[in-house]
C-alpha atoms as a PDB file:
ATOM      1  CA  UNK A   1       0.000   0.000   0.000  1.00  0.00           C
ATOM      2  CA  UNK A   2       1.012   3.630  -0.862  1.00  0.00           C
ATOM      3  CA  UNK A   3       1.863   6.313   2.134  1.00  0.00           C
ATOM      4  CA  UNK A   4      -0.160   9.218   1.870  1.00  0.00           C
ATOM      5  CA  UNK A   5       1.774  11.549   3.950  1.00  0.00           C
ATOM      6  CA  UNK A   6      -0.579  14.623   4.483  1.00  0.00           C
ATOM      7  CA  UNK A   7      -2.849  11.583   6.083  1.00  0.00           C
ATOM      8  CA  UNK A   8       0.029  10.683   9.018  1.00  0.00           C
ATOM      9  CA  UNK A   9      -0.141  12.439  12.014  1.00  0.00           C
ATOM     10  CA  UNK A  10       2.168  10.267  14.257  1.00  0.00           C
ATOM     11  CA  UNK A  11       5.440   8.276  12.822  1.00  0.00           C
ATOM     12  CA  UNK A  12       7.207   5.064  14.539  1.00  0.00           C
ATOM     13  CA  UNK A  13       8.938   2.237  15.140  1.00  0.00           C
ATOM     14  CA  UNK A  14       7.898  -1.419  16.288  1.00  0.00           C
ATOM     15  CA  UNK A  15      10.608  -4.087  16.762  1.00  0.00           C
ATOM     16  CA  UNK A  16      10.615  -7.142  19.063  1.00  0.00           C
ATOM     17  CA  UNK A  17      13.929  -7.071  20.232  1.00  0.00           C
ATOM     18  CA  UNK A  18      14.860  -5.170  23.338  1.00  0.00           C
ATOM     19  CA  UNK A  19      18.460  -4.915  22.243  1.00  0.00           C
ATOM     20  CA  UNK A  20      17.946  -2.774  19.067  1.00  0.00           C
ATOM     21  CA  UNK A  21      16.883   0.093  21.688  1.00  0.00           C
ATOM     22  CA  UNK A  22      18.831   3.437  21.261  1.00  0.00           C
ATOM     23  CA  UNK A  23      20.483   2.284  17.819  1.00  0.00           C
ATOM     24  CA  UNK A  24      20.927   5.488  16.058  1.00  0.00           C
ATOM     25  CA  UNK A  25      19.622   4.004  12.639  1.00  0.00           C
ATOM     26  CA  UNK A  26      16.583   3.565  14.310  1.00  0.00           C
ATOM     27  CA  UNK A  27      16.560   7.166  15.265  1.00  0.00           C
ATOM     28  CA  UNK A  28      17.789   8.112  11.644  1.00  0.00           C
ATOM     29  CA  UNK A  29      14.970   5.953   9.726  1.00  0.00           C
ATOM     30  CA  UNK A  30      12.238   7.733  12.335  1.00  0.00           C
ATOM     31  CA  UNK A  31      14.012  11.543  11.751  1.00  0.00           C
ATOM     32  CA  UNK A  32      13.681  10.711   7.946  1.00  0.00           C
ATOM     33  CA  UNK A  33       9.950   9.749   8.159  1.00  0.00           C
ATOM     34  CA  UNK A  34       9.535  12.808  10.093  1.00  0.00           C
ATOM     35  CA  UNK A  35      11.209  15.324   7.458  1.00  0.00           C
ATOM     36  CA  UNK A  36       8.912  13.793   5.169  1.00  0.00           C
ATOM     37  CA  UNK A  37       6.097  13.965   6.769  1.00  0.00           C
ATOM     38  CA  UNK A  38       7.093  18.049   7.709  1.00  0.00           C
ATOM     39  CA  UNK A  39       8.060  18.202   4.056  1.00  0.00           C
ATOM     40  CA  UNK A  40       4.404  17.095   2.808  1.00  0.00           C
ATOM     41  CA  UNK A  41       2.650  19.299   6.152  1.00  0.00           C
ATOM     42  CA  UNK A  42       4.062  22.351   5.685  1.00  0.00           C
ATOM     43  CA  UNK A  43       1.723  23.987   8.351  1.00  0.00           C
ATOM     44  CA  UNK A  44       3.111  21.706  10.902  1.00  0.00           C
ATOM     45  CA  UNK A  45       5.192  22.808  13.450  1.00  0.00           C
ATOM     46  CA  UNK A  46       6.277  19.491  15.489  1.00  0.00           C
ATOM     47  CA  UNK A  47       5.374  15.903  14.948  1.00  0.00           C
ATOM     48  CA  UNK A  48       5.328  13.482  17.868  1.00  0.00           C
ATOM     49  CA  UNK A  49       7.131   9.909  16.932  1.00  0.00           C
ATOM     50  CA  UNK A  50       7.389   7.054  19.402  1.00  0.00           C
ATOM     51  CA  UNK A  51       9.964   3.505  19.271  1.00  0.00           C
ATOM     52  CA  UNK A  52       8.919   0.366  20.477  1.00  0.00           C
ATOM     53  CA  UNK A  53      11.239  -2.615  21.525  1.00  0.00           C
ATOM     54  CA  UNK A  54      10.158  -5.346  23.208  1.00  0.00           C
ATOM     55  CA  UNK A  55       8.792  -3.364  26.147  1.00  0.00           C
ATOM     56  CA  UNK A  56      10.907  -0.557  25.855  1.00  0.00           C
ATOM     57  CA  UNK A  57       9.314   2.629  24.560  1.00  0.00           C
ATOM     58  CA  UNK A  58      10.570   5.927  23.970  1.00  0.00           C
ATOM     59  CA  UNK A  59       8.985   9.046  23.250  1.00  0.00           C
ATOM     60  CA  UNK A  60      10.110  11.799  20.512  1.00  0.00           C
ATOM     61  CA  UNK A  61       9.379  15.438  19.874  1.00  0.00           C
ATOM     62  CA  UNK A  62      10.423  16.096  16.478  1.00  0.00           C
ATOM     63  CA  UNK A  63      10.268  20.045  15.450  1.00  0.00           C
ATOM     64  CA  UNK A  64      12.074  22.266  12.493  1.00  0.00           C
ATOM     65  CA  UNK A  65      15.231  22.709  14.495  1.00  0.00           C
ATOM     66  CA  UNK A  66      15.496  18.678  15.911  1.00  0.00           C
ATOM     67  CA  UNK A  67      14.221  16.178  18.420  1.00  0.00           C
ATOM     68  CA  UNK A  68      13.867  15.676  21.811  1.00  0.00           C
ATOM     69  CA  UNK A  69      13.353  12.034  23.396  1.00  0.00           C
ATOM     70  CA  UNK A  70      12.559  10.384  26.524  1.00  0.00           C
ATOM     71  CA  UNK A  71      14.161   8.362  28.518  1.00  0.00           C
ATOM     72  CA  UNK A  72      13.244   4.579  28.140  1.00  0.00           C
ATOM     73  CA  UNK A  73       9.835   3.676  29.528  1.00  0.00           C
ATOM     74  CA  UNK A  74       9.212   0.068  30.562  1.00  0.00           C
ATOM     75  CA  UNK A  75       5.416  -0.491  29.541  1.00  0.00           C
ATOM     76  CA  UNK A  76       4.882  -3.312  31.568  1.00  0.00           C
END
């Protein structure tokens, strides 16, 4: 199926392996979704992105000048 991008309002990542955590192609492949999705939005001033590995989630704040993340958050 096609992305629409003016249609996304949240980006991330879901992965079952706790280890990947904090990789920083992981952060790079979510940052690149995120310019695109700015890129297609131009009225949009921040876009919220999330990881999930395992049961390790993190939180991102994504804006024109860069990103801000959580720390890891254990779901369970």
């Amino acid at each position: 199926p096609r992305t629409y991008w003016h249609q996304v309002r949240v980006v991330g990542t879901l992965r079952p392996n706790a280890d990947e955590d904090g990789c920083d192609t992981t952060f790079i492949n979510l940052a690149e979704h995120t310019r695109e999705l700015i890129g297609t939005q131009p009225r949009r001033n921040w876009v919220l992105g999330f990881t999930l590995f395992g049961a390790t989630m993190r939180v991102f704040r994504f804006d024109r000048s860069g990103a801000i993340a959580s720390t890891p958050i254990d779901i369970h």
